[in-house]
Protein backbone atom coordinates (compact mmCIF):
# COMPACT_ATOMS: atom_id res chain seq x y z
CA UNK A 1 0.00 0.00 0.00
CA UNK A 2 1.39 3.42 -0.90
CA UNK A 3 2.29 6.15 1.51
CA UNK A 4 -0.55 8.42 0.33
CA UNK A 5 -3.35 5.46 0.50
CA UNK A 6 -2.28 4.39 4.38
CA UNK A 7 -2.31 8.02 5.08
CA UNK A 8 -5.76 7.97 3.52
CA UNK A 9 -7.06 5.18 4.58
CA UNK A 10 -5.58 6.60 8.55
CA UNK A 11 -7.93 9.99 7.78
CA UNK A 12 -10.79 8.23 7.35
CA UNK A 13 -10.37 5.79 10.12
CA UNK A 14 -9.72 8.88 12.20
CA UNK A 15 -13.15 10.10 11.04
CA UNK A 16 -15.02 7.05 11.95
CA UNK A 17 -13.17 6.97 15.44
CA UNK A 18 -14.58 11.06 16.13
CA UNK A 19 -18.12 10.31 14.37
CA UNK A 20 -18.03 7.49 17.22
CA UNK A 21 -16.96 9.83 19.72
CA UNK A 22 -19.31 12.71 18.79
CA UNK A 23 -22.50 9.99 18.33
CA UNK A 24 -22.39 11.46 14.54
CA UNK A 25 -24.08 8.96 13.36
CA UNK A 26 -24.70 9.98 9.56
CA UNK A 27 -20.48 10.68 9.66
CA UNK A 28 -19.80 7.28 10.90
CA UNK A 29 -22.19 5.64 8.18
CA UNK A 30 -20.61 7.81 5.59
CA UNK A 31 -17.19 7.03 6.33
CA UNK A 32 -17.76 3.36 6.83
CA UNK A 33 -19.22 3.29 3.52
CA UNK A 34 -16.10 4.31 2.00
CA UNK A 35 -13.89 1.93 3.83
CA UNK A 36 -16.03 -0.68 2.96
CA UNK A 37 -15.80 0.06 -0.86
CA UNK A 38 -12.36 -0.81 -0.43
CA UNK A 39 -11.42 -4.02 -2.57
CA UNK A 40 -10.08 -6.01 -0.15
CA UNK A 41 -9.06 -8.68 -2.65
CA UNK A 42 -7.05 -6.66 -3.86
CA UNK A 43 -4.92 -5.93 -1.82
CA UNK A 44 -1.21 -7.11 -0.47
CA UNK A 45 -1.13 -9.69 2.60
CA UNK A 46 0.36 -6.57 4.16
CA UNK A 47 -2.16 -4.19 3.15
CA UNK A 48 -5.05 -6.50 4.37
CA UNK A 49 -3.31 -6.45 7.95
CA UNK A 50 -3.40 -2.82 7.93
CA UNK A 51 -6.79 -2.25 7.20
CA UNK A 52 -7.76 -5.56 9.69
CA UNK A 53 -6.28 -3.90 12.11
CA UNK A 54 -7.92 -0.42 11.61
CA UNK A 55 -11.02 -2.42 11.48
CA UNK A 56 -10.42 -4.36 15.02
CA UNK A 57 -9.72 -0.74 16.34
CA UNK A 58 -13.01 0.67 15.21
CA UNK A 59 -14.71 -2.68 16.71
CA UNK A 60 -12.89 -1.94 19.71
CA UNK A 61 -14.17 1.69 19.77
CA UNK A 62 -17.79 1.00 19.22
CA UNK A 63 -17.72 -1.66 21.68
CA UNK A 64 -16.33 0.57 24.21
CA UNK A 65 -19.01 2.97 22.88
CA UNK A 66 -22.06 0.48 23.82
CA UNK A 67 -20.55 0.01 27.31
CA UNK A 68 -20.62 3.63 28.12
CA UNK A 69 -23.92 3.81 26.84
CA UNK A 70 -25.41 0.59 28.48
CA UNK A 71 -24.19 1.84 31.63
CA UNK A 72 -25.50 5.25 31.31
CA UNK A 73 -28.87 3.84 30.55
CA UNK A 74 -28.70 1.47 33.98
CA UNK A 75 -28.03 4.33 35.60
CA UNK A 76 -30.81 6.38 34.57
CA UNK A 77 -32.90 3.06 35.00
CA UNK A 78 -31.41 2.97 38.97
CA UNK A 79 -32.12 6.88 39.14
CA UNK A 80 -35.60 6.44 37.90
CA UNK A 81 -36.48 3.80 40.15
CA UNK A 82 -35.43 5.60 43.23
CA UNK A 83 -37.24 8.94 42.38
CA UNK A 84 -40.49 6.32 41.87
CA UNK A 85 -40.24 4.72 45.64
């Protein structure tokens, strides 16, 4: 993979990781989109790492994402059911 493209393909996985961050939804689906046109057949053994790994990472984020939201809804679910008693 050429310089340029892994710096590429490193911008757009840096947008996905913010549109995570900032719950901007439409951003994330935008920018997945164009990672996912990629041709991954094409690619080098080496290249496919690369991007395999960018792709664990943004698993790993939204993951991490869902926790912090799971537990933010228990908590309102806890808070909710003390101001009820």
């Amino acid at each position: 993979m050429g310089r340029n493209r892994k710096q590429n393909l490193d911008e757009l996985v840096e947008k996905i990781f913010l549109s995570i961050e900032l719950d901007n939804f439409e951003d994330f689906k935008k920018a997945m989109e164009k990672l996912l046109s990629i041709e991954f057949e094409t690619l080098s053994e080496e290249d496919a790492k690369f991007l395999y790994g960018k792709i664990e990472s943004i698993e790993n984020k939204i993951r991490e994402k869902q926790e912090k939201l799971a537990k933010k809804i228990q908590n309102m679910s806890d808070i909710k059911k003390f101001r009820d008693v």
